[in-house]
Protein backbone atom coordinates (compact mmCIF):
# COMPACT_ATOMS: atom_id res chain seq x y z
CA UNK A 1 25.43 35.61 -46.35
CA UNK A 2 27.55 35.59 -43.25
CA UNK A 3 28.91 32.16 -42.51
CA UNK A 4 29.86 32.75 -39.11
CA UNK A 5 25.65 33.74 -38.55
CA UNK A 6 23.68 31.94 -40.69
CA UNK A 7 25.40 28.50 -41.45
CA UNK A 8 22.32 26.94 -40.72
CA UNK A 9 20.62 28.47 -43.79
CA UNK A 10 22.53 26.66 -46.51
CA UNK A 11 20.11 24.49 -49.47
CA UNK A 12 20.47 21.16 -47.55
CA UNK A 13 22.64 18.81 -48.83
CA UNK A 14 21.25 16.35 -51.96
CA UNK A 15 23.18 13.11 -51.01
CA UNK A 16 23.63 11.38 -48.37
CA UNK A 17 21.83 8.52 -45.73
CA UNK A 18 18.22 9.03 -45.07
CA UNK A 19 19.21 9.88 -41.54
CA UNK A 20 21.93 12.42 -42.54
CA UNK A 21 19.35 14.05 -44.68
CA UNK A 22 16.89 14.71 -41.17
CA UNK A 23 19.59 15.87 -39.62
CA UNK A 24 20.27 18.50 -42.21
CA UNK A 25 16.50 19.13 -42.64
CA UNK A 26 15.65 19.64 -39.07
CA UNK A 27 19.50 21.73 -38.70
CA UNK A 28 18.38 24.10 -41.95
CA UNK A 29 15.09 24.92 -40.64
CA UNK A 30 15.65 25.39 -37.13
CA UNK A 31 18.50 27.97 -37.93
CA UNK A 32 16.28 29.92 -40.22
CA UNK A 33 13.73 30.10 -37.70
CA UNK A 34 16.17 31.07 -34.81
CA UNK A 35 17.88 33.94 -37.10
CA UNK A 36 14.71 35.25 -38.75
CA UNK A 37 12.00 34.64 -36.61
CA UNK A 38 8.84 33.16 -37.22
CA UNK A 39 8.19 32.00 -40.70
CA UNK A 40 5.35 30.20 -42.68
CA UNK A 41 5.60 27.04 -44.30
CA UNK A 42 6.03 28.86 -47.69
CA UNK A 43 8.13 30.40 -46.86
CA UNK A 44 10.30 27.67 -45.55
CA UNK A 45 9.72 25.88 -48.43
CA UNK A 46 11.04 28.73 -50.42
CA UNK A 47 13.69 29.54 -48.42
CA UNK A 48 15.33 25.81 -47.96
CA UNK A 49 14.30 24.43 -51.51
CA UNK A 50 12.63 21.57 -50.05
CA UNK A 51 9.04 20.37 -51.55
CA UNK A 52 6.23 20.92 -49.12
CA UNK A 53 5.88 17.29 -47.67
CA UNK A 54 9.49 16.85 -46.62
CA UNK A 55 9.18 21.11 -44.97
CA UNK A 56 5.80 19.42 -43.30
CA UNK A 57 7.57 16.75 -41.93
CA UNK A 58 10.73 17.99 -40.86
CA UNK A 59 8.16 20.72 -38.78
CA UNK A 60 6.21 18.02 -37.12
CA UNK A 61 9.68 16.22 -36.41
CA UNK A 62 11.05 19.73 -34.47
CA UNK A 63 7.55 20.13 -32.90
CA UNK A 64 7.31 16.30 -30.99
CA UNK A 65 11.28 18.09 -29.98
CA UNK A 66 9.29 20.74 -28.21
CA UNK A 67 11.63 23.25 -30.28
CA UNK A 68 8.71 25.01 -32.32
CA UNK A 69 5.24 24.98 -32.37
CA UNK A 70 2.70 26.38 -35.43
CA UNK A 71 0.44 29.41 -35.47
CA UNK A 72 -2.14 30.50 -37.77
CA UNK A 73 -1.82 33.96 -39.55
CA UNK A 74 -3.93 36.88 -39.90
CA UNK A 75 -5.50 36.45 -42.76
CA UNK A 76 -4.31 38.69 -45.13
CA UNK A 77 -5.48 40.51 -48.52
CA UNK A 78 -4.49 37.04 -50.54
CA UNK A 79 -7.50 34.66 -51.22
CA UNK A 80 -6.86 30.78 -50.25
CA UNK A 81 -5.78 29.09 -47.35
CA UNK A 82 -3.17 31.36 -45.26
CA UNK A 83 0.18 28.59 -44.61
CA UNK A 84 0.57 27.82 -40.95
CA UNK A 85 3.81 29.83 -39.48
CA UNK A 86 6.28 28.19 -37.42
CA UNK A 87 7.30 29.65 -34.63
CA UNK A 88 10.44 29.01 -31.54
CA UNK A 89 9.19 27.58 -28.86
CA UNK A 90 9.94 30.27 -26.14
CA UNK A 91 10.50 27.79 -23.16
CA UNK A 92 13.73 26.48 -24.82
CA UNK A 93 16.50 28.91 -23.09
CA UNK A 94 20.22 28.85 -22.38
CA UNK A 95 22.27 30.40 -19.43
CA UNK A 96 24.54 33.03 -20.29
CA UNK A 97 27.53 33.95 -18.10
CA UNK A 98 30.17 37.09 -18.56
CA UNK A 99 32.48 37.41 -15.59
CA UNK A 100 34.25 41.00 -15.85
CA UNK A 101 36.47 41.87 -13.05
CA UNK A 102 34.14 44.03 -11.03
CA UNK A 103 30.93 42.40 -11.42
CA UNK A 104 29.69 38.74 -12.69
CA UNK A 105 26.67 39.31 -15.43
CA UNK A 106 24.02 36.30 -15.75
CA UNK A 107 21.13 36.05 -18.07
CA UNK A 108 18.41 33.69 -19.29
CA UNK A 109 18.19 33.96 -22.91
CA UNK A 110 15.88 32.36 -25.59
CA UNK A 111 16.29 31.39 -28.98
CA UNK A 112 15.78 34.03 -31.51
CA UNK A 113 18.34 36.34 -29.56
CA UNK A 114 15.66 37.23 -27.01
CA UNK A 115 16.83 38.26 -23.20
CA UNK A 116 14.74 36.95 -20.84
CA UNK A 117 16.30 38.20 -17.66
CA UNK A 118 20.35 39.72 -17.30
CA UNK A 119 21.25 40.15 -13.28
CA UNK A 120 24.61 41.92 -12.75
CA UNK A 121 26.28 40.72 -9.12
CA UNK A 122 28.50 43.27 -8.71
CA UNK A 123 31.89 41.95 -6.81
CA UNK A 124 34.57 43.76 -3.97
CA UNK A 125 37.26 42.49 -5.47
CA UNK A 126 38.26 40.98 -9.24
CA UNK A 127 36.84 37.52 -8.20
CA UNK A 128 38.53 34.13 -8.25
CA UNK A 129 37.22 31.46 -11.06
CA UNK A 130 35.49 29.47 -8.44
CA UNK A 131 33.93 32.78 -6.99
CA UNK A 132 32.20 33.47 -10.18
CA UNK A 133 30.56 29.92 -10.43
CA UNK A 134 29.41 30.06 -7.11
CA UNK A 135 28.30 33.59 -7.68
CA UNK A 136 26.26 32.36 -10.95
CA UNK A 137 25.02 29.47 -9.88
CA UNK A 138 23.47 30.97 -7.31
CA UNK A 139 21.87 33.94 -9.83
CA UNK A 140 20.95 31.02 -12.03
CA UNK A 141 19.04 29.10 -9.18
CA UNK A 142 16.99 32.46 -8.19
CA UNK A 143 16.31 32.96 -12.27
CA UNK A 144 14.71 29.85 -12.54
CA UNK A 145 12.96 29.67 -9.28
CA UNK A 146 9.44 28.57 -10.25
CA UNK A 147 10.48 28.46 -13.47
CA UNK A 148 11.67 24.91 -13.94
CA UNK A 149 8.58 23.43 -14.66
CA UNK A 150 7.95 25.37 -18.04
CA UNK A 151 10.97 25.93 -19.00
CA UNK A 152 13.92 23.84 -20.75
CA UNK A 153 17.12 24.83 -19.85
CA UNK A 154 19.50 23.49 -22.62
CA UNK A 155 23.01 24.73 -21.73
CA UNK A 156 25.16 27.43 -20.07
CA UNK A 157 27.33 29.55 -22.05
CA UNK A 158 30.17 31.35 -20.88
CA UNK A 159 31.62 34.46 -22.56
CA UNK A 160 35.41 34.76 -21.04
CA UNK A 161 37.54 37.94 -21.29
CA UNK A 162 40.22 36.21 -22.26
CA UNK A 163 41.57 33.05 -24.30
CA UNK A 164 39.46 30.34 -24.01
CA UNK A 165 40.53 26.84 -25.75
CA UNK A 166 37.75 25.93 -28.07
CA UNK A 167 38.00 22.11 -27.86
CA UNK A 168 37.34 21.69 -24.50
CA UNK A 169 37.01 24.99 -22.69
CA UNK A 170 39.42 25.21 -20.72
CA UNK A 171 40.60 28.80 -20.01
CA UNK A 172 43.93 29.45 -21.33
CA UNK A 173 44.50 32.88 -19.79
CA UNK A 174 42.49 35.95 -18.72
CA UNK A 175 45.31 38.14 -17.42
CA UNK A 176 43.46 40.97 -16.32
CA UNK A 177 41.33 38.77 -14.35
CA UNK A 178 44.15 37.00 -13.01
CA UNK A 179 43.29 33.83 -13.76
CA UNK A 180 45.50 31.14 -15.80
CA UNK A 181 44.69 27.17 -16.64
CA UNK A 182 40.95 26.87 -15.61
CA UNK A 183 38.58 24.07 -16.46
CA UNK A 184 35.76 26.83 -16.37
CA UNK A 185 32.73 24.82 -18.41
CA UNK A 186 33.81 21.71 -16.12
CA UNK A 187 33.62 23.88 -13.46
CA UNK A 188 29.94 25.28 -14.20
CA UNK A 189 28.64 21.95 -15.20
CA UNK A 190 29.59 20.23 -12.04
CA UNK A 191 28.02 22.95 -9.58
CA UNK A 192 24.86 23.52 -12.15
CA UNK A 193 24.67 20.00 -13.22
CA UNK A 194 23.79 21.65 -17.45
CA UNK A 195 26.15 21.19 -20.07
CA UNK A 196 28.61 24.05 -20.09
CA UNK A 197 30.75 25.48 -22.93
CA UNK A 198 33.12 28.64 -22.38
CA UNK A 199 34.75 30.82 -25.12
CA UNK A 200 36.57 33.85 -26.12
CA UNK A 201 33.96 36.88 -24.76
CA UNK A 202 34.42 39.02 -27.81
CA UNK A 203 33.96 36.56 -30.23
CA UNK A 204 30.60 35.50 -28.48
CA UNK A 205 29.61 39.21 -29.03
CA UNK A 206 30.48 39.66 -32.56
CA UNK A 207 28.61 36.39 -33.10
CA UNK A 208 25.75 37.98 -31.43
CA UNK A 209 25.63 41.03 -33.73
CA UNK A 210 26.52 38.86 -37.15
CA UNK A 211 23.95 36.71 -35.90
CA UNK A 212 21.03 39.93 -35.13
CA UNK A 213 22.74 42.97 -35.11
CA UNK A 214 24.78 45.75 -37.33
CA UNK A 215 27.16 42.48 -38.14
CA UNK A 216 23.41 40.57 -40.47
CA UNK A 217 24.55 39.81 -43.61
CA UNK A 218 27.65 40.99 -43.81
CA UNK A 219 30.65 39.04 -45.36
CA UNK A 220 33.57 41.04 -44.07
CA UNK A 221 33.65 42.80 -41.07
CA UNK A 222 35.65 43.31 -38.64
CA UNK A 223 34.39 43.89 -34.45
CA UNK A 224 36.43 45.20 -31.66
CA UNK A 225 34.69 46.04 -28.13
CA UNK A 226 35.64 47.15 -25.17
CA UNK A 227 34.90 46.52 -21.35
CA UNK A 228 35.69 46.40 -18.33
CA UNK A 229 37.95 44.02 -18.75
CA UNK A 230 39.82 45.15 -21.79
CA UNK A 231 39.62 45.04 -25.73
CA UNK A 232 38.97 42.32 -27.76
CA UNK A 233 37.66 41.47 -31.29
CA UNK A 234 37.12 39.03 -33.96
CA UNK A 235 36.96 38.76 -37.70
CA UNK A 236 34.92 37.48 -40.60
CA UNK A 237 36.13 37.09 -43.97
CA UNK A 238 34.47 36.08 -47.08
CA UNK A 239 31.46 34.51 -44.62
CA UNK A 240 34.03 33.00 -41.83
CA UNK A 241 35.27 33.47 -38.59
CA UNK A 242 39.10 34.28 -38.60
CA UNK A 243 39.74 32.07 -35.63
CA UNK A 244 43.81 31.35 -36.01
CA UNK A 245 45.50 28.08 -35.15
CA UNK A 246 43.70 27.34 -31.51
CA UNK A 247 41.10 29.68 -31.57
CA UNK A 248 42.64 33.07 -30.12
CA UNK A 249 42.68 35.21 -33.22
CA UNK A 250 41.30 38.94 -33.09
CA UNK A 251 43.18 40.36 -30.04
CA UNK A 252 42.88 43.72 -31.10
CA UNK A 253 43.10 44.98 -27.60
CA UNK A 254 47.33 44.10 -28.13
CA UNK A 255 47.77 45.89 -30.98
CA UNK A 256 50.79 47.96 -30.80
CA UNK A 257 49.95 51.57 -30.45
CA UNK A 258 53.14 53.37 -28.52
CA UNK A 259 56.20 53.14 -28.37
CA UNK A 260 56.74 54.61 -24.96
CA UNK A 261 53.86 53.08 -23.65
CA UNK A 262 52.17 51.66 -20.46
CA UNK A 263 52.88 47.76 -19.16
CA UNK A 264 50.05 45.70 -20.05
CA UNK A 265 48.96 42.61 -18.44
CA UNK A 266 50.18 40.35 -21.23
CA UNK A 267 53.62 41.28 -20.53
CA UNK A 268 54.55 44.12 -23.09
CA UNK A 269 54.02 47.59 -23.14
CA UNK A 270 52.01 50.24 -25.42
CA UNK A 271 49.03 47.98 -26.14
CA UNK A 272 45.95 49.43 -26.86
CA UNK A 273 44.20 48.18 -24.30
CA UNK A 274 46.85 49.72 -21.57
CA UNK A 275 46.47 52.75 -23.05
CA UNK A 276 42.71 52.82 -23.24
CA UNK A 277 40.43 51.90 -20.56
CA UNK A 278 36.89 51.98 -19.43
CA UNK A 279 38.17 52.44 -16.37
CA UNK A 280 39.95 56.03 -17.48
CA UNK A 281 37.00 57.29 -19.20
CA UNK A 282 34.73 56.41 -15.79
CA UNK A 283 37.00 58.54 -13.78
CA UNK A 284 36.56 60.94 -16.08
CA UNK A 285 33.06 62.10 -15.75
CA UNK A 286 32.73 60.41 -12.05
CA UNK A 287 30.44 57.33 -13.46
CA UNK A 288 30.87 54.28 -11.87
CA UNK A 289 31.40 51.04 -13.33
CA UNK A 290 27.64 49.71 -12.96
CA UNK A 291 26.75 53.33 -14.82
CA UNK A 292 28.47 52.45 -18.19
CA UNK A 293 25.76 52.78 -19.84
CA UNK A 294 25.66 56.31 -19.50
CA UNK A 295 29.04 57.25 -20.77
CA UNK A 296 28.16 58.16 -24.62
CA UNK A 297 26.20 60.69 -22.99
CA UNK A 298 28.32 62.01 -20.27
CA UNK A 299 31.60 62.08 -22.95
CA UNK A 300 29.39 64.04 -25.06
CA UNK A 301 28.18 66.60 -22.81
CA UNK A 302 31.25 67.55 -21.08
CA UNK A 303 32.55 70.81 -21.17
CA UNK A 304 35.51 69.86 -19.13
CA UNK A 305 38.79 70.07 -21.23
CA UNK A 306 40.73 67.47 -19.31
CA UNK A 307 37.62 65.05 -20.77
CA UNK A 308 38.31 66.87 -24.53
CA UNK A 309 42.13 65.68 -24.02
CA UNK A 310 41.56 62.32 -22.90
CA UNK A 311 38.80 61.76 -25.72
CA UNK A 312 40.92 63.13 -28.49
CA UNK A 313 43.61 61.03 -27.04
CA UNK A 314 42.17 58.08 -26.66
CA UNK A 315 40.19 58.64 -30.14
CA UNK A 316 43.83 58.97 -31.66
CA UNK A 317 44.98 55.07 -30.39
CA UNK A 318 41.79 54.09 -31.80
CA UNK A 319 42.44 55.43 -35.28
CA UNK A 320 45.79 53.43 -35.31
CA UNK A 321 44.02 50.17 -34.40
CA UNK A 322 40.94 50.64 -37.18
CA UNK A 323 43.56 51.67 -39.69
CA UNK A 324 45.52 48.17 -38.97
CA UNK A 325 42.60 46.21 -39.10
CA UNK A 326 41.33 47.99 -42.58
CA UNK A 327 44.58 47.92 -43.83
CA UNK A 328 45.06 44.16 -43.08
CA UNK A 329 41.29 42.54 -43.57
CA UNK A 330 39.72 44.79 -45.85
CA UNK A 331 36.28 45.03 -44.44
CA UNK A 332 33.02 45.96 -45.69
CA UNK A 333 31.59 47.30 -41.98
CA UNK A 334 33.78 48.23 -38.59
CA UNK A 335 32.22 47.55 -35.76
CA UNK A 336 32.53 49.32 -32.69
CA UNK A 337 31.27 48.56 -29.19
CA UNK A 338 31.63 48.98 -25.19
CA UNK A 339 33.25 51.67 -24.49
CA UNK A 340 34.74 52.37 -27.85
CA UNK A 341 31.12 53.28 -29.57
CA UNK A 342 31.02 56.03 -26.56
CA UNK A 343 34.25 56.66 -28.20
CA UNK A 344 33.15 56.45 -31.94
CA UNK A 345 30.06 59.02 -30.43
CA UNK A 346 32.17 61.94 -29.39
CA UNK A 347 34.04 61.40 -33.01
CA UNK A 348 32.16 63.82 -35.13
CA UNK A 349 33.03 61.86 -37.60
CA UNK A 350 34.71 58.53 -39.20
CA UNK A 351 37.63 60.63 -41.60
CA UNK A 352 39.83 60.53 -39.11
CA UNK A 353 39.14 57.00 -37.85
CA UNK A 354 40.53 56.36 -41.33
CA UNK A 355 42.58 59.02 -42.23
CA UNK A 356 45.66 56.65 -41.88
CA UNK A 357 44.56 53.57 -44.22
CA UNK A 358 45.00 52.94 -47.59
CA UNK A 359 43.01 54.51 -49.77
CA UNK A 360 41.47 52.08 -51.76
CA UNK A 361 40.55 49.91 -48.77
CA UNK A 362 39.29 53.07 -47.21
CA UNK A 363 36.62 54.33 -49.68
CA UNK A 364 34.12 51.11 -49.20
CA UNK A 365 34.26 50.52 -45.63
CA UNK A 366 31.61 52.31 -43.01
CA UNK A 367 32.25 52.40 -38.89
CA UNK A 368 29.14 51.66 -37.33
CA UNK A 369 28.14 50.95 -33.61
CA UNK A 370 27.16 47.96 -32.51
CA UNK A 371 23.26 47.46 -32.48
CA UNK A 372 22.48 44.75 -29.37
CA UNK A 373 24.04 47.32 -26.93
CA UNK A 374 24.35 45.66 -23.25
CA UNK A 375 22.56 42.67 -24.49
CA UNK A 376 24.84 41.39 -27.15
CA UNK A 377 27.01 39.64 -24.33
CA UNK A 378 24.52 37.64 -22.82
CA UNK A 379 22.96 36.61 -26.45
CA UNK A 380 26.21 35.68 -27.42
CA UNK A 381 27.27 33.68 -25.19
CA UNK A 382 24.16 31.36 -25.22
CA UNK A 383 25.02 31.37 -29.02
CA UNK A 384 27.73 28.83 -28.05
CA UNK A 385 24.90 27.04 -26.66
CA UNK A 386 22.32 27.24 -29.33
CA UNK A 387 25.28 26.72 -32.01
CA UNK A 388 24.93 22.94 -30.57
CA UNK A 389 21.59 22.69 -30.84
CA UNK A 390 21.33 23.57 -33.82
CA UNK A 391 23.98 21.42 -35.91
CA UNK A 392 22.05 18.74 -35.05
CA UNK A 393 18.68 19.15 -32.76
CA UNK A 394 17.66 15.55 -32.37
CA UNK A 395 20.89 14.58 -31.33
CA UNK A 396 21.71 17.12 -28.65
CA UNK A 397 18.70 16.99 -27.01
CA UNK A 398 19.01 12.96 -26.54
CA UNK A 399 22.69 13.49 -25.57
C-alpha cells in the first residue's frame, strides 16, 4: 500500500493521549473515505481495526465537522439490519491552480478526487507571477459566485512547473516561466483571503494518480509528464515519495539525453526537456496549445513522414530517460503522461522503451498511461490541500 496515497489508512496507533488517539481516529477514517469512497460502518470497522463504538463515534465526531454525513443502503440479499454508509460531504472543496506559460488552469475540486469545475484562461504572453493570481482569483470569484453559501472552501492549492520549497512555498525557480524567488501561496492567500500552499506541479500529479489513478496501490513507481511547460516527475519507493534534500527530486525533464544538444532553460544543454516539447509535436500536426488533448490522435493518424521522424525521434530520447529511471529505481509500473502518453500511443509497443535497461530490472516492470488524463492536475494540486485536512481534521478546520 502506497505511502505517498494512502497514509491515512494505517491501523491507528495503540498508545498514546486520549486526544492523540481522536486525532488518529478521525485522520484514519477520513482518508479511507476520501481514497475509497463511500463506505459502511463495517466496513470501517474492518478496515481500521477499531470496535464498533469508537468507528460510531469517531463518525458522529467528523459529521458535527460537516466533513461526512451517513446514508442508508439498498438493502441487499443479506438478512439483518443493512450498516449505515458514510459518505464525503460534497460541499467541502479546495481551489486548484496550474499556471503553464500560455494559459492559467483553475478548478474547484472535492474530496474523493472529484472535479467540480476546471476553467482554462488562456494568456498573450507567458504571464508574470502576479498576473496569474490576479488571473485566478478572478476565475475563482466567478466559480463560486452563488456558490458560497453551500459550499466550504478549505484551501487553494497550487501545482507549479517548477521548484517549489516545501516548507513554506515559496517558489524557488520556474525557468521556463521566467520566474525566480516568489512567495506564490503568500501571494494567493493575500488576494483570496484562503489558506494557500504551492508545490512542485508534477509531484501534485503523480500524487493524484497514486492517490486514484494507474499509480493505486502501487509501491514503486516511477511518473514523468509532460506539458506545456516542460517535463517533470517524481518517485515512490517501497510506499514513499523520493523527495531529495529540499523537496526538488524527480526532474526527469534534465536528464541528460545528447551530447550535442539544445540550450535548456536551466542553463545546460541536451536535456530532455529541450529536446522534447509539446510545443514541437503541436506544430507538427497544426494543433494549438488549447487542442492538446487531441494529439494522441492526430500523432497517430498522420501519414506525414516529417511527423514519423519527429515521433521516432522524440520516442528515441524517451527510451534513454525510462531506461535511467528503471535502471536506477527499479519500478514495478512507469507512468507516462502529457504529452509523453501521446508519445507512449504512437509506440507500438514498450520493447523498445526498454530495450536499453538491465535485464533483470526490465522483465517486471509495465509502462502504462496515466489514468486521470487532464484532470489529474487540478486533483492534485488540491491534494496539497486535502493532505492538511486530513492529518488532522479537527485541527485544521479550527485553525
Amino acid at each position: 500500500m502506497s505511502t505517498v496515497a494512502k497514509s491515512a489508512q494505517r491501523p491507528v496507533a495503540t498508545l498514546g493521549t486520549t486526544d492523540q488517539l481522536r486525532r488518529n481516529n478521525l485522520s484514519n477514517i477520513l482518508g479511507l473515505l476520501h481514497s475509497s469512497g463511500p463506505l459502511s460502518r463495517a466496513e470501517l470497522t474492518r478496515m481500521t481495526r477499531l470496535n464498533r463504538s469508537t468507528v460510531g463515534a469517531v463518525v458522529a465526531d467528523l459529521a458535527d465537522l460537516r466533513l461526512v454525513y451517513e446514508g442508508v443502503p439498498e438493502r441487499g440479499v443479506k438478512a439483518g439490519r443493512p450498516s449505515p454508509v458514510v459518505h464525503i460531504d460534497p460541499h467541502t472543496v479546495a481551489i486548484a491552480v496550474n499556471p503553464e506559460v500560455d494559459a492559467v488552469h483553475v478548478g474547484l475540486v472535492g474530496m474523493g478526487g472529484r472535479v467540480i469545475a476546471h476553467v482554462r484562461v488562456e494568456t498573450v504572453d507567458t504571464p508574470s507571477t502576479e498576473q496569474v493570481v490576479e488571473l485566478a482569483t478572478a476565475a475563482i470569484a466567478d466559480m463560486l459566485s452563488g456558490q458560497a453559501q453551500t459550499l466550504r472552501v478549505v484551501g487553494i492549492g497550487v501545482a507549479v512547473p517548477g521548484q517549489v520549497r516545501l516548507s513554506d512555498g515559496q517558489l524557488r525557480e520556474a525557468t521556463h516561466m521566467g520566474w525566480f524567488e516568489q512567495p506564490l501561496a503568500a501571494m494567493f492567500e493575500r488576494s483570496t483571503g484562503h489558506p494557500a500552499w504551492a508545490a512542485n506541479a508534477a509531484v501534485l500529479a503523480m500524487r493524484a494518480e497514486s492517490t486514484f489513478g494507474a499509480g493505486r496501490d502501487v509501491d514503486d513507481l516511477v511518473y514523468i509528464i509532460g506539458g506545456a511547460s516542460g517535463i517533470g516527475g517524481g518517485v515512490v519507493t517501497s510506499g514513499r515519495l523520493l523527495t531529495g534534500a529540499a523537496g526538488y527530486a524527480g526532474e526527469f525533464g534534465h536528464t541528460f539525453v545528447r551530447s550535442d544538444g539544445a540550450a535548456c532553460q536551466c542553463g545546460g544543454r541536451g536535456c530532455f526537456e529541450a529536446e522534447v516539447t509539446q510545443q514541437r509535436l503541436l506544430d507538427s500536426v497544426g494543433l494549438r496549445g488549447a487542442e492538446s488533448a487531441g494529439l494522441t490522435e492526430a500523432l497517430a493518424g498522420s501519414s506525414d513522414p516529417e511527423v514519423a521522424a519527429l515521433v521516432a525521434h522524440s520516442l528515441d530520447l524517451l527510451g534513454i530517460v525510462v531506461r535511467n529511471a528503471v535502471n536506477l529505481f527499479n519500478p514495478s509500473v512507469v507512468i507516462l503522461s502529457g504529452f509523453l502518453a501521446s508519445l507512449h500511443g504512437a509506440a507500438g509497443d514498450d520493447r523498445a522503451l526498454l530495450a536499453g535497461a538491465i535485464r533483470s530490472a526490465r522483465e517486471t516492470v509495465r509502462i502504462q498511461d496515466a489514468a486521470l488524463g487532464a484532470d489529474q492536475l487540478m486533483v492534485g494540486a488540491a491534494e496539497i490541500v486535502f493532505a492538511g485536512l486530513i492529518a488532522d481534521p479537527a485541527t485544521f478546520l479550527a485553525g
